[in-house]
N, C-alpha and C. Protein backbone atom coordinates (compact mmCIF):
# COMPACT_ATOMS: atom_id res chain seq x y z
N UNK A 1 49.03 -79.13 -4.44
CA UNK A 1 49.52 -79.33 -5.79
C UNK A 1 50.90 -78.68 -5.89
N UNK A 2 51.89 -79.33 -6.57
CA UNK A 2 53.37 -78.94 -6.43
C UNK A 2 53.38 -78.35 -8.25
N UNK A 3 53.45 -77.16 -8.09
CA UNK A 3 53.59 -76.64 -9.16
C UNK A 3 55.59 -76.22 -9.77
N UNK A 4 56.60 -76.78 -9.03
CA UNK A 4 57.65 -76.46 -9.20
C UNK A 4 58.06 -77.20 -10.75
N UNK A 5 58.51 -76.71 -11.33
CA UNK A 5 58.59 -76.23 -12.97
C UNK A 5 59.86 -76.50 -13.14
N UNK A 6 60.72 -77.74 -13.38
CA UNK A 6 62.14 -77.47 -14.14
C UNK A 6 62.04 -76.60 -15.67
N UNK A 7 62.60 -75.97 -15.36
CA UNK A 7 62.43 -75.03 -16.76
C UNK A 7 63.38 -74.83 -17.23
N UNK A 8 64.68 -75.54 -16.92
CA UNK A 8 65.73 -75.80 -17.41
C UNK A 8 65.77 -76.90 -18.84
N UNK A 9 64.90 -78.03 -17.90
CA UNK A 9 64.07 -79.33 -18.62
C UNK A 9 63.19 -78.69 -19.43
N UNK A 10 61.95 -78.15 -19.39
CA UNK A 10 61.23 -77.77 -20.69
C UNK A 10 61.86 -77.04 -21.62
N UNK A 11 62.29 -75.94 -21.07
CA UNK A 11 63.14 -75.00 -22.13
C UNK A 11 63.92 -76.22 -23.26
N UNK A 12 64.35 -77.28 -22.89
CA UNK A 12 65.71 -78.19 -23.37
C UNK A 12 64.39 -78.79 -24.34
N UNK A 13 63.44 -79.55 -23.78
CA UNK A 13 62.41 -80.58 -24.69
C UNK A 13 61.82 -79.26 -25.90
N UNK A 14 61.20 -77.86 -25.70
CA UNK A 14 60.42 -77.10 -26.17
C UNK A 14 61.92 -77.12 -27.33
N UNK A 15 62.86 -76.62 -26.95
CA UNK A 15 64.20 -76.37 -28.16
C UNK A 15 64.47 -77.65 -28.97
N UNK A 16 64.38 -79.12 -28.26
CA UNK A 16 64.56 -79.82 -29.50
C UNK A 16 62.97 -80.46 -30.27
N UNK A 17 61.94 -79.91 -29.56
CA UNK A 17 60.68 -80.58 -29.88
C UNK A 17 60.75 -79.37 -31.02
N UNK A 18 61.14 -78.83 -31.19
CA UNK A 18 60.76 -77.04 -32.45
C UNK A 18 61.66 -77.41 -33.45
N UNK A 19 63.23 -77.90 -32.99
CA UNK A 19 64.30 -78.56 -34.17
C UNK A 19 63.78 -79.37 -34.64
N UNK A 20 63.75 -80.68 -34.32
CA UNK A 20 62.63 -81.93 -34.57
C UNK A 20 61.15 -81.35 -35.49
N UNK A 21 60.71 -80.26 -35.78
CA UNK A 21 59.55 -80.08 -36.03
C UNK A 21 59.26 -79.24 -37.24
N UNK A 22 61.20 -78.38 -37.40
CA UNK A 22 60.92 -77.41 -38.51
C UNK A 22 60.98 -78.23 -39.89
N UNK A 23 61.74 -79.22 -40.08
CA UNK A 23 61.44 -79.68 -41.31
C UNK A 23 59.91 -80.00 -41.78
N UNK A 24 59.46 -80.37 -41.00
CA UNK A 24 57.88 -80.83 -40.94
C UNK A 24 56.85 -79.26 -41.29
N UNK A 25 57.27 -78.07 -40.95
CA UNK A 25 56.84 -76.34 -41.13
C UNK A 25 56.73 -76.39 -43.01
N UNK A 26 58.21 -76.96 -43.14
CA UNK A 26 58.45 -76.67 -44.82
C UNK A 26 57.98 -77.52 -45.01
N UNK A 27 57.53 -79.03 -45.26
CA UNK A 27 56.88 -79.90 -45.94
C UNK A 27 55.55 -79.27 -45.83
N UNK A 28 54.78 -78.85 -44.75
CA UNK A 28 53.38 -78.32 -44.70
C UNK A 28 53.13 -77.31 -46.04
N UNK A 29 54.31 -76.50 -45.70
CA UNK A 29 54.47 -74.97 -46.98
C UNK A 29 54.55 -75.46 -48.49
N UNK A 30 55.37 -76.34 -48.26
CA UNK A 30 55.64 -76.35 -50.18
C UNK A 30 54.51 -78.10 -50.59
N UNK A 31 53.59 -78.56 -49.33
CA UNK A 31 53.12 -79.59 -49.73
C UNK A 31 51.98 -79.41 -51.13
N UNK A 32 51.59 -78.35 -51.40
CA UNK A 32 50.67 -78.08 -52.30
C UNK A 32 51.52 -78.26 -53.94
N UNK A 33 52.37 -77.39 -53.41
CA UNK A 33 53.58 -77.00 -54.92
C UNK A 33 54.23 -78.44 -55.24
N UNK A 34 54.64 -78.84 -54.46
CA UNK A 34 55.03 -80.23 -55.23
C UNK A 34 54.25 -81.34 -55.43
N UNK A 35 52.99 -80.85 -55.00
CA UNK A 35 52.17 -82.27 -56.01
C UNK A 35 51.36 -81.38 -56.96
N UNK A 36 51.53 -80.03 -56.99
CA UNK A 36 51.10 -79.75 -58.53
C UNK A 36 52.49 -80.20 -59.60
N UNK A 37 53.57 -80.04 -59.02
CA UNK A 37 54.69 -80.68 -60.20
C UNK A 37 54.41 -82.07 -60.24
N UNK A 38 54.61 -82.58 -59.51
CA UNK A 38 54.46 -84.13 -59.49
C UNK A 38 52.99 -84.27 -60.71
N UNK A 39 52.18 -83.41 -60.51
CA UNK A 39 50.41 -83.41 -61.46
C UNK A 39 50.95 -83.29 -63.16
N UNK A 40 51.81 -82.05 -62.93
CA UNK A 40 52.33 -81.36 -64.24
C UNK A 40 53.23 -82.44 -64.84
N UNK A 41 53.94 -82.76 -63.86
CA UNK A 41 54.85 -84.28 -64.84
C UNK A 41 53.92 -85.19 -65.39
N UNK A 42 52.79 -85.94 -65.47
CA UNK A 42 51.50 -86.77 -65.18
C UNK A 42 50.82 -86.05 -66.46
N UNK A 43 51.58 -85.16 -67.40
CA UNK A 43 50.21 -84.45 -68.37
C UNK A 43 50.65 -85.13 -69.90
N UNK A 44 50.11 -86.47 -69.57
CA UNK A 44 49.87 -87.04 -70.55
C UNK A 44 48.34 -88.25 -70.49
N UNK A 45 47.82 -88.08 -71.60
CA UNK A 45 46.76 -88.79 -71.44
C UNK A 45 46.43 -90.03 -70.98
N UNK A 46 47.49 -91.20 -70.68
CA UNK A 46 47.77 -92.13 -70.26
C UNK A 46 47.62 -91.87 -68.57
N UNK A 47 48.49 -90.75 -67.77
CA UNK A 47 48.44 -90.25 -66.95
C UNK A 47 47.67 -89.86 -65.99
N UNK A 48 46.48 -89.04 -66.72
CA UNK A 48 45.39 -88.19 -66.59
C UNK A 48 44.59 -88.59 -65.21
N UNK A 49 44.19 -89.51 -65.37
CA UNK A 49 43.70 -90.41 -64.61
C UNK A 49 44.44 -90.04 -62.91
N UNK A 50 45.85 -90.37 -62.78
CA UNK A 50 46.32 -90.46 -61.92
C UNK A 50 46.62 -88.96 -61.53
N UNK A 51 47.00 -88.17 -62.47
CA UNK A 51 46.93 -86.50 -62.16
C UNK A 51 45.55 -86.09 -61.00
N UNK A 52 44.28 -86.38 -61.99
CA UNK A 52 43.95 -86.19 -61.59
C UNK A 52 43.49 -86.53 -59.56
N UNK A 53 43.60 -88.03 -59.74
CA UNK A 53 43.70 -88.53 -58.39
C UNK A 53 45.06 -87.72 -57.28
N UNK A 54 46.04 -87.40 -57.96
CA UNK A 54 47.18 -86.66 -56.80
C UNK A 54 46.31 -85.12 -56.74
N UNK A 55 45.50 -84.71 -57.13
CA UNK A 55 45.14 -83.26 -57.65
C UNK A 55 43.68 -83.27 -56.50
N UNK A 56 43.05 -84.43 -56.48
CA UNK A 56 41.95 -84.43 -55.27
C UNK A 56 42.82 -84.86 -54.10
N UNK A 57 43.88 -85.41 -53.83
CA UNK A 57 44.47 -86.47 -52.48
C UNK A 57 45.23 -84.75 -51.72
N UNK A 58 45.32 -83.84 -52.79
CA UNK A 58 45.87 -82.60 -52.41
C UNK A 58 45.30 -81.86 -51.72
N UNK A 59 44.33 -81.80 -52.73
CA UNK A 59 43.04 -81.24 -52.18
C UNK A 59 42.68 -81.40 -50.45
N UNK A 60 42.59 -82.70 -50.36
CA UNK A 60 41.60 -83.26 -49.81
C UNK A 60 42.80 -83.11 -48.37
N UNK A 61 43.61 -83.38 -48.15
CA UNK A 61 44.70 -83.39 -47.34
C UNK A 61 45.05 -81.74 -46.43
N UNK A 62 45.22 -81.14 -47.60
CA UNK A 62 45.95 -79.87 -47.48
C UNK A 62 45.33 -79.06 -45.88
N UNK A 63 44.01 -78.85 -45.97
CA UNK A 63 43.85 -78.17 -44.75
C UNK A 63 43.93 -79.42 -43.11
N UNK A 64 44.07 -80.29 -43.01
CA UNK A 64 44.37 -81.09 -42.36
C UNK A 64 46.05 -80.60 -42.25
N UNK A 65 47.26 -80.63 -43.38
CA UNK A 65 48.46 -80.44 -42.74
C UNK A 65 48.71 -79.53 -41.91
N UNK A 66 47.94 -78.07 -42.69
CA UNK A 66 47.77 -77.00 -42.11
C UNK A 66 47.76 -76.53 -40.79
N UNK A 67 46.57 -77.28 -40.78
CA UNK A 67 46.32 -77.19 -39.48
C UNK A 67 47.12 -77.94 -38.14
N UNK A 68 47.33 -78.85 -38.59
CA UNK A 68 48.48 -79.90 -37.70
C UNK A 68 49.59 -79.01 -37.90
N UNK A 69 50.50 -78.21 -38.69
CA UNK A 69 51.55 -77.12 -38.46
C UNK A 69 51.11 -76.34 -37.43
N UNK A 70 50.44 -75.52 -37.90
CA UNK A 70 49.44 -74.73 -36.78
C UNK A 70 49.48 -74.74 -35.32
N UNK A 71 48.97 -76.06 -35.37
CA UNK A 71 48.45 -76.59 -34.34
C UNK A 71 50.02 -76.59 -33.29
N UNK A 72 50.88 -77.39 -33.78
CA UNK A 72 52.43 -77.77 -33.51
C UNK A 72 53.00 -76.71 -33.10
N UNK A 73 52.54 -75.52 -34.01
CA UNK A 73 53.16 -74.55 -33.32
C UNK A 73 52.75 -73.76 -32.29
N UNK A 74 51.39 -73.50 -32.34
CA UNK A 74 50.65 -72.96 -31.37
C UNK A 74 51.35 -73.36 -30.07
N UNK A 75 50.84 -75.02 -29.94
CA UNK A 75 51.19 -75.59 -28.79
C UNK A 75 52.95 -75.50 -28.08
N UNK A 76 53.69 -75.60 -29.03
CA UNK A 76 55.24 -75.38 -28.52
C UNK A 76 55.08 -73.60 -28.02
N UNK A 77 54.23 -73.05 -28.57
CA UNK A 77 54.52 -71.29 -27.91
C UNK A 77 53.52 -71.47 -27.10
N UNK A 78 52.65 -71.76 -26.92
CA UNK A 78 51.68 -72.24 -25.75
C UNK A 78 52.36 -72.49 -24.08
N UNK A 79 53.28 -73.80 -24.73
CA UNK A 79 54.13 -74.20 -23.25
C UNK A 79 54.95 -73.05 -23.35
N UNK A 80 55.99 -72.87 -24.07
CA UNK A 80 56.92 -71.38 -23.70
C UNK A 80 56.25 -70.29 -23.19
N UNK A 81 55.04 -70.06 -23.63
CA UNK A 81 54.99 -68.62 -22.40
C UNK A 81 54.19 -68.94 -21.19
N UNK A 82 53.61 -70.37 -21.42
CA UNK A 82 53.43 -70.74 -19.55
C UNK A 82 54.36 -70.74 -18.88
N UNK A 83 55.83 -70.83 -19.35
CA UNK A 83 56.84 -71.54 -18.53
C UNK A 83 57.40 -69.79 -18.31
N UNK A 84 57.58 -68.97 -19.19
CA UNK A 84 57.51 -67.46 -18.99
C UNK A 84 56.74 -67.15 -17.81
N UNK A 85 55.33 -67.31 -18.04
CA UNK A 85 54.70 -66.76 -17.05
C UNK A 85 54.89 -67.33 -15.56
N UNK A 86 55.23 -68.38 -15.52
CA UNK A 86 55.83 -69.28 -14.49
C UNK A 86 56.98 -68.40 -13.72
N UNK A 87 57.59 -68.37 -14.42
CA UNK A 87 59.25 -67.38 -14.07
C UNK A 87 58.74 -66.46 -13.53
N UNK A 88 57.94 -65.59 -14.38
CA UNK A 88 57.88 -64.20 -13.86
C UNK A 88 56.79 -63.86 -12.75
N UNK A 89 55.76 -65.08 -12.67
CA UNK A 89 55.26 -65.20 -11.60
C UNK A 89 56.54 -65.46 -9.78
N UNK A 90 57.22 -66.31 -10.42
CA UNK A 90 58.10 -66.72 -9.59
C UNK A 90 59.18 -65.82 -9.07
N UNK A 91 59.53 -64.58 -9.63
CA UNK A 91 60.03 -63.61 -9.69
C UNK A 91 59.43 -62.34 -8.70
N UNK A 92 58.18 -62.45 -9.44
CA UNK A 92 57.23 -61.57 -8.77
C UNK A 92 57.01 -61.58 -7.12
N UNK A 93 57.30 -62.91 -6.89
CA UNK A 93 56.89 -63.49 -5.44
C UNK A 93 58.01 -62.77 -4.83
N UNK A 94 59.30 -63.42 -5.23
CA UNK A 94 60.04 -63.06 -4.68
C UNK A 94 60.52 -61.66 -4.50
N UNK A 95 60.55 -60.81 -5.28
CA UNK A 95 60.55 -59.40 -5.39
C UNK A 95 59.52 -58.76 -4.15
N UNK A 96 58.04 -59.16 -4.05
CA UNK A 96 57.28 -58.69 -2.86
C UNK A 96 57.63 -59.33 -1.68
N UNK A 97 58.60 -60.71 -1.78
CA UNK A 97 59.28 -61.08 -0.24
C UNK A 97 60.02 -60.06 -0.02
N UNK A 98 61.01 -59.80 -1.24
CA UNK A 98 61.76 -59.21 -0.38
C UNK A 98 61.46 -57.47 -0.15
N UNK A 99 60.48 -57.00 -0.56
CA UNK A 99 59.65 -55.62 0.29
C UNK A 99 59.69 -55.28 0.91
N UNK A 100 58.68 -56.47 1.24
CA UNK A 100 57.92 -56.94 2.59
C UNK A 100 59.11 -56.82 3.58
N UNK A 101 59.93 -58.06 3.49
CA UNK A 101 61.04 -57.93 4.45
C UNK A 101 61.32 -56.72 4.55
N UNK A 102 61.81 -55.81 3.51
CA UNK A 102 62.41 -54.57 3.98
C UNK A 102 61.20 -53.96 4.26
N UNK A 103 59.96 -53.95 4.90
CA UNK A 103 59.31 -53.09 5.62
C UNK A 103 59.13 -53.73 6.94
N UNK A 104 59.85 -54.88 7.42
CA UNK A 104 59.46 -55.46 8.81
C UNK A 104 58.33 -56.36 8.73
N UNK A 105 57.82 -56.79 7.29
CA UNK A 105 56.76 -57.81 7.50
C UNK A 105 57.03 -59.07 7.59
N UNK A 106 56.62 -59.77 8.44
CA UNK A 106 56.86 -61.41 8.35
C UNK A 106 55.53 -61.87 7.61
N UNK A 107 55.86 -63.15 6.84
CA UNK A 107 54.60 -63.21 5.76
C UNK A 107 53.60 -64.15 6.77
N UNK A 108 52.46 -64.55 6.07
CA UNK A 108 51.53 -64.91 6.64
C UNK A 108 51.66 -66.59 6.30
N UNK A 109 52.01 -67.77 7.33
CA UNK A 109 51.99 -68.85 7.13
C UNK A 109 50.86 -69.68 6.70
N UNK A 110 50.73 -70.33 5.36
CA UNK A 110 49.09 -70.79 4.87
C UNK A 110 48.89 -71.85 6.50
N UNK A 111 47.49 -71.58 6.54
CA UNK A 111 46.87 -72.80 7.68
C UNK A 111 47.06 -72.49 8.55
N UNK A 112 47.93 -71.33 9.29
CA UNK A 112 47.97 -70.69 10.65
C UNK A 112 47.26 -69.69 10.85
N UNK A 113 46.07 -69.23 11.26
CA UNK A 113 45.62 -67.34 10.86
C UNK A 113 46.82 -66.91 11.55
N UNK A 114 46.40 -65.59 11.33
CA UNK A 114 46.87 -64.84 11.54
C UNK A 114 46.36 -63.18 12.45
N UNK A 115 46.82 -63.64 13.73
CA UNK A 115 46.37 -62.70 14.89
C UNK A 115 47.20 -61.57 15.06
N UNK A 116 46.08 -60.83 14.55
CA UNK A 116 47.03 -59.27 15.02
C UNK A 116 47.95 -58.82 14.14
N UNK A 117 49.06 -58.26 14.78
CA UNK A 117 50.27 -57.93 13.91
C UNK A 117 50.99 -58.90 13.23
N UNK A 118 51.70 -58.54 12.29
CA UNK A 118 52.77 -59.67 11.49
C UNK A 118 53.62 -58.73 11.39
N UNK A 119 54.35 -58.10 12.07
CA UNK A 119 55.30 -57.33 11.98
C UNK A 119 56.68 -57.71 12.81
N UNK A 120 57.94 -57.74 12.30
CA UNK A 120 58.85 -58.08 13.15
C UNK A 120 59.31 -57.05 14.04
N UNK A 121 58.82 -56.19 14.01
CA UNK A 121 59.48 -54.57 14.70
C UNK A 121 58.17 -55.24 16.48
């Protein structure tokens, strides 16, 4: 399995998939408040009727947006700190290559054992 990671490329999609996404944060936030105005304009008895119908469609909606914000965001910080942990995994490797090297170790090739010493000394 080839786990090599442009993370040049995600970093770029995760930054405009979050631009692309904040207007959509504030519609989630103020979606309650403006259909109680939209309700409050509607307060006439002629109206009533339909108040009331935007006043259940609110209702009825609201934890669904919620959660789809939520959700949107979770997932965009989800991929960012895989792609973190990616790095610093990738980092990590390399930091114990180069140790290793400075103690005379040659590393261990996958699928070859490994007999005896692995030492370059």
């Amino acid at each position: 399995m080839d786990w090599d990671i442009n993370v040049e490329g995600v970093s770029k999609v995760l930054t405009d998939t979050g631009a692309a996404a904040t207007p959509f944060d504030g519609l989630a936030k103020d979606y309650g408040t403006k259909l109680q105005t939209v309700s409050e304009g509607l307060n006439y008895s002629s109206f009533m009727v339909v108040a009331a119908a935007i006043g259940e469609y609110a209702q009825h909606w609201a934890p669904t947006i919620e959660a789809a914000a939520k959700q949107m965001s979770a997932s965009l910080m989800g991929a960012q700190n895989a792609v973190k942990a990616y790095m610093e995994g990738q980092n990590e490797m390399a930091l114990n290559a180069q140790r290793a090297a400075g103690r005379g170790e040659m590393p261990v090739v996958p699928g070859v054992g490994a007999h005896g010493r692995n030492r370059a000394v």
